[in-house]
N, C-alpha and C. Protein backbone atom coordinates (compact mmCIF):
# COMPACT_ATOMS: atom_id res chain seq x y z
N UNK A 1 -5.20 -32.24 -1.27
CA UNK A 1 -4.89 -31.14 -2.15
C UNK A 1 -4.10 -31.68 -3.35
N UNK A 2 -4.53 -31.09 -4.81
CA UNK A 2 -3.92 -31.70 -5.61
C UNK A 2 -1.99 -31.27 -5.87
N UNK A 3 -1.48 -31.87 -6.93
CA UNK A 3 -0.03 -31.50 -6.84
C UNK A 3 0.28 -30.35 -7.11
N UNK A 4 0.83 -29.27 -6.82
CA UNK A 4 0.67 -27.90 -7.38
C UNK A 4 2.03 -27.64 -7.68
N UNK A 5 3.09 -28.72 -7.52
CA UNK A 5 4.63 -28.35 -7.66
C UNK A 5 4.85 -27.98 -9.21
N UNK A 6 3.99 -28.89 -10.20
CA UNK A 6 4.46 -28.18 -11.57
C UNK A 6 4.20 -26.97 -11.64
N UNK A 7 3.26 -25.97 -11.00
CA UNK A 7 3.12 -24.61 -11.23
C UNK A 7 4.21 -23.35 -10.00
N UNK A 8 4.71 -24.38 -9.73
CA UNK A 8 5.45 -23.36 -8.37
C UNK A 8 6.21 -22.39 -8.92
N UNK A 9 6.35 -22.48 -10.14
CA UNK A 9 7.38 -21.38 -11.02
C UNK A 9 6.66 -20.02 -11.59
N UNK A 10 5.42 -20.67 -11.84
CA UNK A 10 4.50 -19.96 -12.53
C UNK A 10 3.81 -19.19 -11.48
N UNK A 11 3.47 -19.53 -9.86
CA UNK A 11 3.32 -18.75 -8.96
C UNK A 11 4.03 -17.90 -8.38
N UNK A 12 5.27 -18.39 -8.41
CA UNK A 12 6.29 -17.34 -7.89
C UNK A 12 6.37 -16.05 -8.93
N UNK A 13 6.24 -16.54 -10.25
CA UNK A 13 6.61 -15.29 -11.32
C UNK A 13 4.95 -14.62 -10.89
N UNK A 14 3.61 -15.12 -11.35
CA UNK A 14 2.97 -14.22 -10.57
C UNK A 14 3.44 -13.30 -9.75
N UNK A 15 3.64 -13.91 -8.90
CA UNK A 15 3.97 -13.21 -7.13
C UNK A 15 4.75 -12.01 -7.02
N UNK A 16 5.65 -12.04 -7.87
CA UNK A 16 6.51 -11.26 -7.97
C UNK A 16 6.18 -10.23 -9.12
N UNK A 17 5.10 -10.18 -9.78
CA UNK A 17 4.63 -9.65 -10.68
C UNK A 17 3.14 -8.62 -9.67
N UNK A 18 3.11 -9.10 -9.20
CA UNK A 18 2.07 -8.98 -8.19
C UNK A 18 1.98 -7.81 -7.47
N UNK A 19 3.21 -7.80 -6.94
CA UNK A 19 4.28 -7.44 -5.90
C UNK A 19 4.55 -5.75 -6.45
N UNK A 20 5.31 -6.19 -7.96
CA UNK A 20 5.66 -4.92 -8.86
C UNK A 20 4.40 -4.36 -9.50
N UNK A 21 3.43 -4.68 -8.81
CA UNK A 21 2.14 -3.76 -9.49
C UNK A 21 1.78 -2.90 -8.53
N UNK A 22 1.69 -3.57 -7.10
CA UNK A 22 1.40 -3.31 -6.30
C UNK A 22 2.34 -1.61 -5.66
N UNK A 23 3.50 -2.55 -5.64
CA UNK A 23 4.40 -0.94 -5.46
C UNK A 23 4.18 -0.09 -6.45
N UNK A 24 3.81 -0.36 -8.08
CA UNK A 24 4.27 0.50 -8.78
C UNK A 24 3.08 1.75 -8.66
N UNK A 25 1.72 0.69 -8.29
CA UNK A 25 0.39 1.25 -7.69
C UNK A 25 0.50 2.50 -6.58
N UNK A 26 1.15 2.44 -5.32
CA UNK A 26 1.64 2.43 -4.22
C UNK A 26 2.65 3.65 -4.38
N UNK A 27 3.25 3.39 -5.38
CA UNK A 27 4.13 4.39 -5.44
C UNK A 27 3.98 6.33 -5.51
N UNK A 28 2.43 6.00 -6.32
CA UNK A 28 1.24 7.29 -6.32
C UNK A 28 0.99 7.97 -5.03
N UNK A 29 0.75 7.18 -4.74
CA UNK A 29 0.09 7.54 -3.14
C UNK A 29 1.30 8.16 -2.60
N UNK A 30 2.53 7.34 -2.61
CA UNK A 30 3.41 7.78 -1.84
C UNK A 30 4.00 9.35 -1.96
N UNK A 31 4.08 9.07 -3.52
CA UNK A 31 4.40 10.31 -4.42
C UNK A 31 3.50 11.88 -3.75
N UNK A 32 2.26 11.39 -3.69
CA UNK A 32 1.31 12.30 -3.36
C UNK A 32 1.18 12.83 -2.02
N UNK A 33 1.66 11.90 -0.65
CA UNK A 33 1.72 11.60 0.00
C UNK A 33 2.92 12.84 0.91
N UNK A 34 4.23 13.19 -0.06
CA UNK A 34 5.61 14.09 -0.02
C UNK A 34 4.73 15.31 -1.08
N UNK A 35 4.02 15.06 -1.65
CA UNK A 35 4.05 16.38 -2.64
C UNK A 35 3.06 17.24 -1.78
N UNK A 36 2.14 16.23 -0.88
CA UNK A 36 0.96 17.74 -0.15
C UNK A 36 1.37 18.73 0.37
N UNK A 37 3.06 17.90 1.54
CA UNK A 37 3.10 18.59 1.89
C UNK A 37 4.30 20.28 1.52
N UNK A 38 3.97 20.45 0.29
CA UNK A 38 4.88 21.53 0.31
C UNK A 38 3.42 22.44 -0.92
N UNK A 39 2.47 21.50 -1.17
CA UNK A 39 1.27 22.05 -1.90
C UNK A 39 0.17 22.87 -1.30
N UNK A 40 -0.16 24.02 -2.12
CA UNK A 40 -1.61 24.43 -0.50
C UNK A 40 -2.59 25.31 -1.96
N UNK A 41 -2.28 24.92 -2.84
CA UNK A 41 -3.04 25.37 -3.90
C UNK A 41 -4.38 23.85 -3.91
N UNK A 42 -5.52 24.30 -3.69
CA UNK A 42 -6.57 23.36 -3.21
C UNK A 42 -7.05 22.79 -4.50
N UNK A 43 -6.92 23.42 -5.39
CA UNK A 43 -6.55 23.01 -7.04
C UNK A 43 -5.89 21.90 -7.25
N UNK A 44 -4.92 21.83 -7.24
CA UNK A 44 -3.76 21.26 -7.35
C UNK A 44 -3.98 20.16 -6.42
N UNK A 45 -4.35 20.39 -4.87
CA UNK A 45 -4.36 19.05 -4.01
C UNK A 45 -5.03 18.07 -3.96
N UNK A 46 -6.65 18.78 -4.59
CA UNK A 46 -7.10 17.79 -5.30
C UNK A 46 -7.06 16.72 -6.11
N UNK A 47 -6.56 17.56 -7.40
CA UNK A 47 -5.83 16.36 -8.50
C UNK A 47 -5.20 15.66 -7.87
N UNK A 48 -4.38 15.54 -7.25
CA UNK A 48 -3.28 14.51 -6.39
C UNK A 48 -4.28 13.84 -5.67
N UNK A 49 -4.83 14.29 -4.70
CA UNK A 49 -6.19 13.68 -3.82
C UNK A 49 -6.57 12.37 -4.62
N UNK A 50 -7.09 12.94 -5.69
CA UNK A 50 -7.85 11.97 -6.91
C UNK A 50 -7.21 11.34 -6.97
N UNK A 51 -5.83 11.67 -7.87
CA UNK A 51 -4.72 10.76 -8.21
C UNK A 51 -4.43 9.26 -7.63
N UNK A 52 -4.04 9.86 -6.04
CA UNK A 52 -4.13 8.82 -5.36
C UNK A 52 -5.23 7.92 -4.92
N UNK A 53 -6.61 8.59 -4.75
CA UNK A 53 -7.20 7.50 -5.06
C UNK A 53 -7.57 6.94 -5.88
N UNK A 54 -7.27 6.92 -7.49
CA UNK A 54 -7.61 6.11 -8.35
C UNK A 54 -6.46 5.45 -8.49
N UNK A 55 -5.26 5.57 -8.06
CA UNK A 55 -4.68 4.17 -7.80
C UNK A 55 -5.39 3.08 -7.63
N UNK A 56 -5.88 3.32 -6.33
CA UNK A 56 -6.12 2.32 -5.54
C UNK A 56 -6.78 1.08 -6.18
N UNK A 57 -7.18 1.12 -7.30
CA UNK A 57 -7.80 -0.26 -7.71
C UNK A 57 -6.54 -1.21 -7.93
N UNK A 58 -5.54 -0.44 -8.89
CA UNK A 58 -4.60 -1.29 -9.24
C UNK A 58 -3.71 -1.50 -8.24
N UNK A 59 -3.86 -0.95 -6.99
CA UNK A 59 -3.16 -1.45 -5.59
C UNK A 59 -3.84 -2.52 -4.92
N UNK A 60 -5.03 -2.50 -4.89
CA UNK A 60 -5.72 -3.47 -4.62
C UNK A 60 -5.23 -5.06 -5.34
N UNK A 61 -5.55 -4.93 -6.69
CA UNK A 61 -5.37 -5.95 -7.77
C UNK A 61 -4.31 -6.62 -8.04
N UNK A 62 -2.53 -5.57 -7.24
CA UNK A 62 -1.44 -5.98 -7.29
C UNK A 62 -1.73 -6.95 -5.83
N UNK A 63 -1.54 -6.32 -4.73
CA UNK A 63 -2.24 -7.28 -3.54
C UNK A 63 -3.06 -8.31 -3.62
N UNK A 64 -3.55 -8.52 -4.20
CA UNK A 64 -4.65 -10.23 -4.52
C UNK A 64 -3.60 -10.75 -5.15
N UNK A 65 -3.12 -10.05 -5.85
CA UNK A 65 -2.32 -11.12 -7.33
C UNK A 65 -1.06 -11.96 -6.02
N UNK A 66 -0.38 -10.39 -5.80
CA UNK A 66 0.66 -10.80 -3.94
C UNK A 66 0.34 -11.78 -3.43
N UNK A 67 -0.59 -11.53 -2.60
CA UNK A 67 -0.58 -12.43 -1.87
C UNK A 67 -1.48 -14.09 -1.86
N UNK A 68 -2.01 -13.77 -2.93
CA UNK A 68 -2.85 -15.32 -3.52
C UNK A 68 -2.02 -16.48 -4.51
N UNK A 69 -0.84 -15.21 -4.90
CA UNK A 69 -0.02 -16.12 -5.87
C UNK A 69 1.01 -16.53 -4.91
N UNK A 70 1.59 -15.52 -3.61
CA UNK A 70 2.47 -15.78 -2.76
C UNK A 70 1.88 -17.29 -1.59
N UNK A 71 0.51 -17.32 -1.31
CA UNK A 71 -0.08 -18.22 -0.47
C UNK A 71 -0.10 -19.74 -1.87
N UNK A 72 0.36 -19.74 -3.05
CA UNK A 72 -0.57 -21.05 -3.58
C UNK A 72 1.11 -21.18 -3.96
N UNK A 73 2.25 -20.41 -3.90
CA UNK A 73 3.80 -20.54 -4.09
C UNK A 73 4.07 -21.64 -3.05
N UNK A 74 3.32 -20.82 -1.95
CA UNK A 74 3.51 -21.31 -0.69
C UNK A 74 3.66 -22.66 -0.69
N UNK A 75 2.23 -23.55 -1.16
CA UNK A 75 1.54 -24.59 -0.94
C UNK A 75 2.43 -25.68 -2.36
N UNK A 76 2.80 -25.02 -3.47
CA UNK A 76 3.35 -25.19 -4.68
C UNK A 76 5.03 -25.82 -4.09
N UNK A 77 5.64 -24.91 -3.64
CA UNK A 77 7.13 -25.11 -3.22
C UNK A 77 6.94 -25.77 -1.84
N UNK A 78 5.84 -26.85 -1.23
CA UNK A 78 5.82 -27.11 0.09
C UNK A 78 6.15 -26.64 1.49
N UNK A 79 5.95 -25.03 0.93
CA UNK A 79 6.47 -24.71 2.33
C UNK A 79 6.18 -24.48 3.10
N UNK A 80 4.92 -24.14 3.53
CA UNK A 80 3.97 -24.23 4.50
C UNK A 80 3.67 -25.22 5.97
N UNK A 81 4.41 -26.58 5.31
CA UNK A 81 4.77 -27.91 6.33
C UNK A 81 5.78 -28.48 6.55
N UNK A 82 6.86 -27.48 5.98
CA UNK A 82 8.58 -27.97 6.07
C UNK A 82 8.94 -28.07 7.90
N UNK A 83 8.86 -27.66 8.82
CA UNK A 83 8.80 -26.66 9.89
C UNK A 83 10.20 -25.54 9.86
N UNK A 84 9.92 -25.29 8.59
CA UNK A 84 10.78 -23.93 8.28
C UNK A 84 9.85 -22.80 8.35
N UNK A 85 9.75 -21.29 9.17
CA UNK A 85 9.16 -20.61 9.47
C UNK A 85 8.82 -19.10 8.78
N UNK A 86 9.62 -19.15 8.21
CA UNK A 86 10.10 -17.68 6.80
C UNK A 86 9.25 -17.70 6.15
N UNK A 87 8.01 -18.38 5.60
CA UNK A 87 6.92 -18.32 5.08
C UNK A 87 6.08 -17.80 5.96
N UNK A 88 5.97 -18.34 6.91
CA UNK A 88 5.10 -17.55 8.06
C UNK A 88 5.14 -16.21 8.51
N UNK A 89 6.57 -16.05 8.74
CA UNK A 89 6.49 -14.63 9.36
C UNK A 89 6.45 -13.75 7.92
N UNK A 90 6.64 -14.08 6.76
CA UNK A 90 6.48 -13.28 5.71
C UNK A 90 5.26 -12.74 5.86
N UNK A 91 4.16 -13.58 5.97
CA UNK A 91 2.99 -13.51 5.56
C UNK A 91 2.56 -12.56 7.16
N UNK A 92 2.87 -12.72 8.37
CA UNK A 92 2.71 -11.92 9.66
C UNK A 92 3.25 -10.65 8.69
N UNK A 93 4.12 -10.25 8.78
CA UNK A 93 4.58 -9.35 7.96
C UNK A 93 4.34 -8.24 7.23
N UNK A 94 3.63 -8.92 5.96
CA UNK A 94 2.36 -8.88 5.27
C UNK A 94 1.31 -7.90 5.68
N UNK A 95 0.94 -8.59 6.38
CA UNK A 95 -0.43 -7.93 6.93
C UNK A 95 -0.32 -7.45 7.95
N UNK A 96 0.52 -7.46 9.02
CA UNK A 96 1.04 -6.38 9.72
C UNK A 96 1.35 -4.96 8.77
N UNK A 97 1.92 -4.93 7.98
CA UNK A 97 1.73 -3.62 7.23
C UNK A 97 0.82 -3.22 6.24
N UNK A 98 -0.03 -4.18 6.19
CA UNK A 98 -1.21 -3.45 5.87
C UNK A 98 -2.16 -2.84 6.80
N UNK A 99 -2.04 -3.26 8.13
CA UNK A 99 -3.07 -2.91 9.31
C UNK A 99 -2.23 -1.72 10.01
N UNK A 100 -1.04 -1.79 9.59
CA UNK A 100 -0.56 -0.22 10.53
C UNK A 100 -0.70 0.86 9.34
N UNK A 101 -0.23 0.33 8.17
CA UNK A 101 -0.57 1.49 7.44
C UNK A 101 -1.64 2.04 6.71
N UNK A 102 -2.75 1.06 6.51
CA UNK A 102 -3.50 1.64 5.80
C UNK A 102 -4.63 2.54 6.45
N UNK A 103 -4.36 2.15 7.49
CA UNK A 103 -5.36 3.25 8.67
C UNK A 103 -4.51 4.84 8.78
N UNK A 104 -2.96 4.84 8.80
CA UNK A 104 -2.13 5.70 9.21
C UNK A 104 -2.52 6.41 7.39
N UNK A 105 -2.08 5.98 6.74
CA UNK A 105 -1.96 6.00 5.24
C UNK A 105 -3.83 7.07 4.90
N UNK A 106 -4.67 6.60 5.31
CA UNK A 106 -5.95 7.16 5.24
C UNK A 106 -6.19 7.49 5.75
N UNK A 107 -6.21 7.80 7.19
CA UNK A 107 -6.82 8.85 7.75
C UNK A 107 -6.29 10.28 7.25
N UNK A 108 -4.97 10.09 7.23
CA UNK A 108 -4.53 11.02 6.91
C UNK A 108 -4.82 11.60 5.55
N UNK A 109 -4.74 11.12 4.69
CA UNK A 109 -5.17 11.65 3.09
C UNK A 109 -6.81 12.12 3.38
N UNK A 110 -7.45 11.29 4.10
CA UNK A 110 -8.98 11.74 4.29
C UNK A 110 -8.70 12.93 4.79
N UNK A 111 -8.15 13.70 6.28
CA UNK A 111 -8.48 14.77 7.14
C UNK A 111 -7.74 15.93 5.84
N UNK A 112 -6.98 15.45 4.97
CA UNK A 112 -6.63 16.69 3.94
C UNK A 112 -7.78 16.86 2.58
N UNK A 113 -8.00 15.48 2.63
CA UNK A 113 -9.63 15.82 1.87
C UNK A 113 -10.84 16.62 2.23
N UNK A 114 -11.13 16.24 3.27
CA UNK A 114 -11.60 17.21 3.95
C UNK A 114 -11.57 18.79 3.95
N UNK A 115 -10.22 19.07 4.39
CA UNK A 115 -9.95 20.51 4.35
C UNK A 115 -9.72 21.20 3.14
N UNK A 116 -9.94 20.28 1.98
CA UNK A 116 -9.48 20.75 0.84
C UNK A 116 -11.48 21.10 0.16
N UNK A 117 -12.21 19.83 0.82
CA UNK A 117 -13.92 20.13 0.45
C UNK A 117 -14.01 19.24 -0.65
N UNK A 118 -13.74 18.21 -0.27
CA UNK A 118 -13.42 16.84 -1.28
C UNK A 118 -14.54 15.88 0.04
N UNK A 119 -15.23 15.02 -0.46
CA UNK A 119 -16.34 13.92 0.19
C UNK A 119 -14.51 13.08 0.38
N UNK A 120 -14.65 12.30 1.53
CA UNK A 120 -13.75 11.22 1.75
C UNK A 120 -13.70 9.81 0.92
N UNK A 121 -15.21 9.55 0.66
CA UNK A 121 -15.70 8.46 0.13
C UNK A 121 -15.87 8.74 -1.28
N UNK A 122 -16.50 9.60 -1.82
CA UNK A 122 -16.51 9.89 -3.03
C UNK A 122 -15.56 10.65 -4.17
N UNK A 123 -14.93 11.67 -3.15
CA UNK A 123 -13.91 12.66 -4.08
C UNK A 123 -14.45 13.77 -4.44
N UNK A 124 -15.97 13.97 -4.16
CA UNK A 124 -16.22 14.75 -4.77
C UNK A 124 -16.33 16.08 -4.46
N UNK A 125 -16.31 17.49 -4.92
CA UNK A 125 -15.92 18.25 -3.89
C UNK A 125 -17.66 19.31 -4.34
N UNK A 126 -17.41 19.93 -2.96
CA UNK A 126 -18.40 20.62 -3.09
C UNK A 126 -18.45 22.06 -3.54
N UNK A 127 -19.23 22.12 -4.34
CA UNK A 127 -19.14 23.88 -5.29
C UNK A 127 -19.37 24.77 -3.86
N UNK A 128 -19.73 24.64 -3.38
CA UNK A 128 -19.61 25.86 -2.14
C UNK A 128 -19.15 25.86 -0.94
N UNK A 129 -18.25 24.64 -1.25
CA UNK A 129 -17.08 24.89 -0.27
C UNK A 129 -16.00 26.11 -0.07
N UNK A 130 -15.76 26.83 1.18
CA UNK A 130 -14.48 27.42 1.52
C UNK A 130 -13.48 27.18 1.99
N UNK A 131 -12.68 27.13 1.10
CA UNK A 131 -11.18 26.39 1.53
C UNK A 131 -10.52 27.61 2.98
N UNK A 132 -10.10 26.91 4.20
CA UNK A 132 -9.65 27.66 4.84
C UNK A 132 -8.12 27.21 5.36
N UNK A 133 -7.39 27.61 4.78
CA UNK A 133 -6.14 27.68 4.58
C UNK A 133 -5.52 27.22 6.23
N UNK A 134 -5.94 27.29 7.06
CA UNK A 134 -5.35 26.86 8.94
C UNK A 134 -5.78 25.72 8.67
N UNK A 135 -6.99 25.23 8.02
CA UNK A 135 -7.40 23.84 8.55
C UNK A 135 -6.24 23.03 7.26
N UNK A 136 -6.59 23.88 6.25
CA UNK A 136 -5.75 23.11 5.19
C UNK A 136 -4.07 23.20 5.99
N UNK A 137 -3.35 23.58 6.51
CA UNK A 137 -2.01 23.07 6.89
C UNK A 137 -2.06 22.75 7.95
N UNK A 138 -3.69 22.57 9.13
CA UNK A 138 -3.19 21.71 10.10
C UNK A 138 -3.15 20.03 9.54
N UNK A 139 -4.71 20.23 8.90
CA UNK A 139 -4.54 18.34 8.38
C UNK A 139 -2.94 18.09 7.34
N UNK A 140 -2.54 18.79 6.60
CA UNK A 140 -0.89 18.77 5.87
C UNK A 140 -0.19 18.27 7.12
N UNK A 141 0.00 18.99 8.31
CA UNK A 141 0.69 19.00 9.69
C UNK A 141 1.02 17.20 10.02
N UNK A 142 -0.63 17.35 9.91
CA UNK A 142 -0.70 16.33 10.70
C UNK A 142 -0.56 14.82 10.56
N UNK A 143 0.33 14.58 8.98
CA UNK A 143 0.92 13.14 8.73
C UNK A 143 2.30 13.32 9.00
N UNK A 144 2.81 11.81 8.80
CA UNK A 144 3.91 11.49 8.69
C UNK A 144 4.24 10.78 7.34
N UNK A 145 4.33 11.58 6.44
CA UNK A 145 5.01 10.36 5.56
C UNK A 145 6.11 9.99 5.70
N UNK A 146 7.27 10.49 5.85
CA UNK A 146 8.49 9.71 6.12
C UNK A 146 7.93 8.78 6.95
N UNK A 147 7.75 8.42 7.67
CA UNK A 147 7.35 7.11 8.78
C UNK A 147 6.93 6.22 8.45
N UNK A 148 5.61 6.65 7.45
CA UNK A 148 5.10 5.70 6.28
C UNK A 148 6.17 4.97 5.44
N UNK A 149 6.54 5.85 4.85
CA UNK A 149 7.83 5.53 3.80
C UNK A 149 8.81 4.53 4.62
N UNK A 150 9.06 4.63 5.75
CA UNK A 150 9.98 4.22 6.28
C UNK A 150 10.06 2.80 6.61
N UNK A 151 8.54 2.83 7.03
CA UNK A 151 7.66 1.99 7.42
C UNK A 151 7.39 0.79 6.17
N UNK A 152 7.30 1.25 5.22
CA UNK A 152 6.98 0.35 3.87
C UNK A 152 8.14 0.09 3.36
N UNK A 153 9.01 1.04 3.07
CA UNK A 153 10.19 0.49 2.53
C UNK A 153 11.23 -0.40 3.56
N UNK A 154 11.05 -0.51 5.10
CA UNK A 154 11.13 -1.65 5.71
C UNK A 154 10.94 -2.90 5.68
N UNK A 155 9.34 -2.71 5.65
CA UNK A 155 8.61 -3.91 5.23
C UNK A 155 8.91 -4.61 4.37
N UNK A 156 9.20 -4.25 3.15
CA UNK A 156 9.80 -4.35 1.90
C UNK A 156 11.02 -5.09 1.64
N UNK A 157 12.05 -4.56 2.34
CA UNK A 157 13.46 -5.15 3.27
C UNK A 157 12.91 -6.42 3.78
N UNK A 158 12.63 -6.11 4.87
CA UNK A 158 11.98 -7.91 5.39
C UNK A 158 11.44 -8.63 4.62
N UNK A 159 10.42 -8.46 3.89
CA UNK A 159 10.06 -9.55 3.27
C UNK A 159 10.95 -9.61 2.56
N UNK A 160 11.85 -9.17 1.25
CA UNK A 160 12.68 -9.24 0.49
C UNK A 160 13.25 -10.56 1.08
N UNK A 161 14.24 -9.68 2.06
CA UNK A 161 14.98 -11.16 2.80
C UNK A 161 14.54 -12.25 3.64
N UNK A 162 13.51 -12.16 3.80
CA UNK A 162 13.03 -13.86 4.58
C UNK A 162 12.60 -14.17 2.87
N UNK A 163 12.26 -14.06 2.23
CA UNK A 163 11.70 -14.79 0.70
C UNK A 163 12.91 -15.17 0.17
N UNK A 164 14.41 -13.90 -0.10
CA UNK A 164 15.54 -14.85 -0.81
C UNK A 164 16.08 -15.57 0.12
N UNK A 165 16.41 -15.34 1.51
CA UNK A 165 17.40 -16.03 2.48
C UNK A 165 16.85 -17.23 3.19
N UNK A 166 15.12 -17.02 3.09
CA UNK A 166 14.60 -18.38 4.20
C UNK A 166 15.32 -18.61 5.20
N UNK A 167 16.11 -17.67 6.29
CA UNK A 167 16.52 -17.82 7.32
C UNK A 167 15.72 -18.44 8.34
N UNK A 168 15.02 -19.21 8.24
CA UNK A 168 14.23 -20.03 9.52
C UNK A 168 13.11 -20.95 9.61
């Protein structure tokens, strides 16, 4: 592998650029995420519906930038073969919260798409749909965002500190 230490500065600022797209991406969803549930105007839940998913590209795009600039930091600042371990579990980490949440994170926004007469996949809603107001506040019911939230802004915490402290 060639030398990648002259760019280790330039990956980390990526990374961290990455990072702040990603949340700032992320932050929609979340936003949307606290606002359903006090919303039941199917109008209104939509737009947000949408909202949040047209994030998603630039959540996506912050995540590649994350974690491709965070994996070549990695390889850049040698840390990957120090047998220092804080790179590792960052990256467990990582993707541990992407696999608990993005299933928790979507199903849930889907089962309110749904009840709202929005396609899951597309957004699109159907002109002769009837919104029925039980189904619309059982799927509302039936997330947790605080948990989410709790859950991410954890995550967030941890990685924070295994990246400045390298405790291990």
């Amino acid at each position: 592998m060639p030398d990648l230490s002259p760019f280790h500065v330039w990956f980390v600022f990526a990374h961290i650029l990455g990072v702040f797209l990603f949340l700032l991406a992320h932050g929609v969803s979340v936003w949307v995420l606290f606002r359903l549930q006090s919303e039941r105007n199917p109008v209104i839940m939509r737009a947000l519906l949408d909202l949040s998913n047209r994030s998603m590209t630039m959540l996506l795009i912050g995540f590649l930038v994350w974690l491709i600039a965070g994996i070549l930091a990695g390889f850049s600042g040698d840390f990957w073969t120090t047998g220092r371990y804080w790179i590792w579990a960052s990256l467990v980490v990582a993707l541990a919260l992407v696999v608990i949440m993005t299933p928790l994170g979507r199903m849930y926004l889907d089962r309110v798409r749904i009840a709202v007469g929005m396609d899951k996949k597309t957004g699109v809603v159907d002109p002769d749909f009837v919104v029925d107001g039980g189904a619309v506040d059982a799927a509302v019911a039936s997330g947790r965002p605080m948990l989410l939230a709790v859950i991410g802004l954890g995550g967030v915490a941890v990685l924070s500190y295994l990246m400045m402290f390298k405790p291990f």
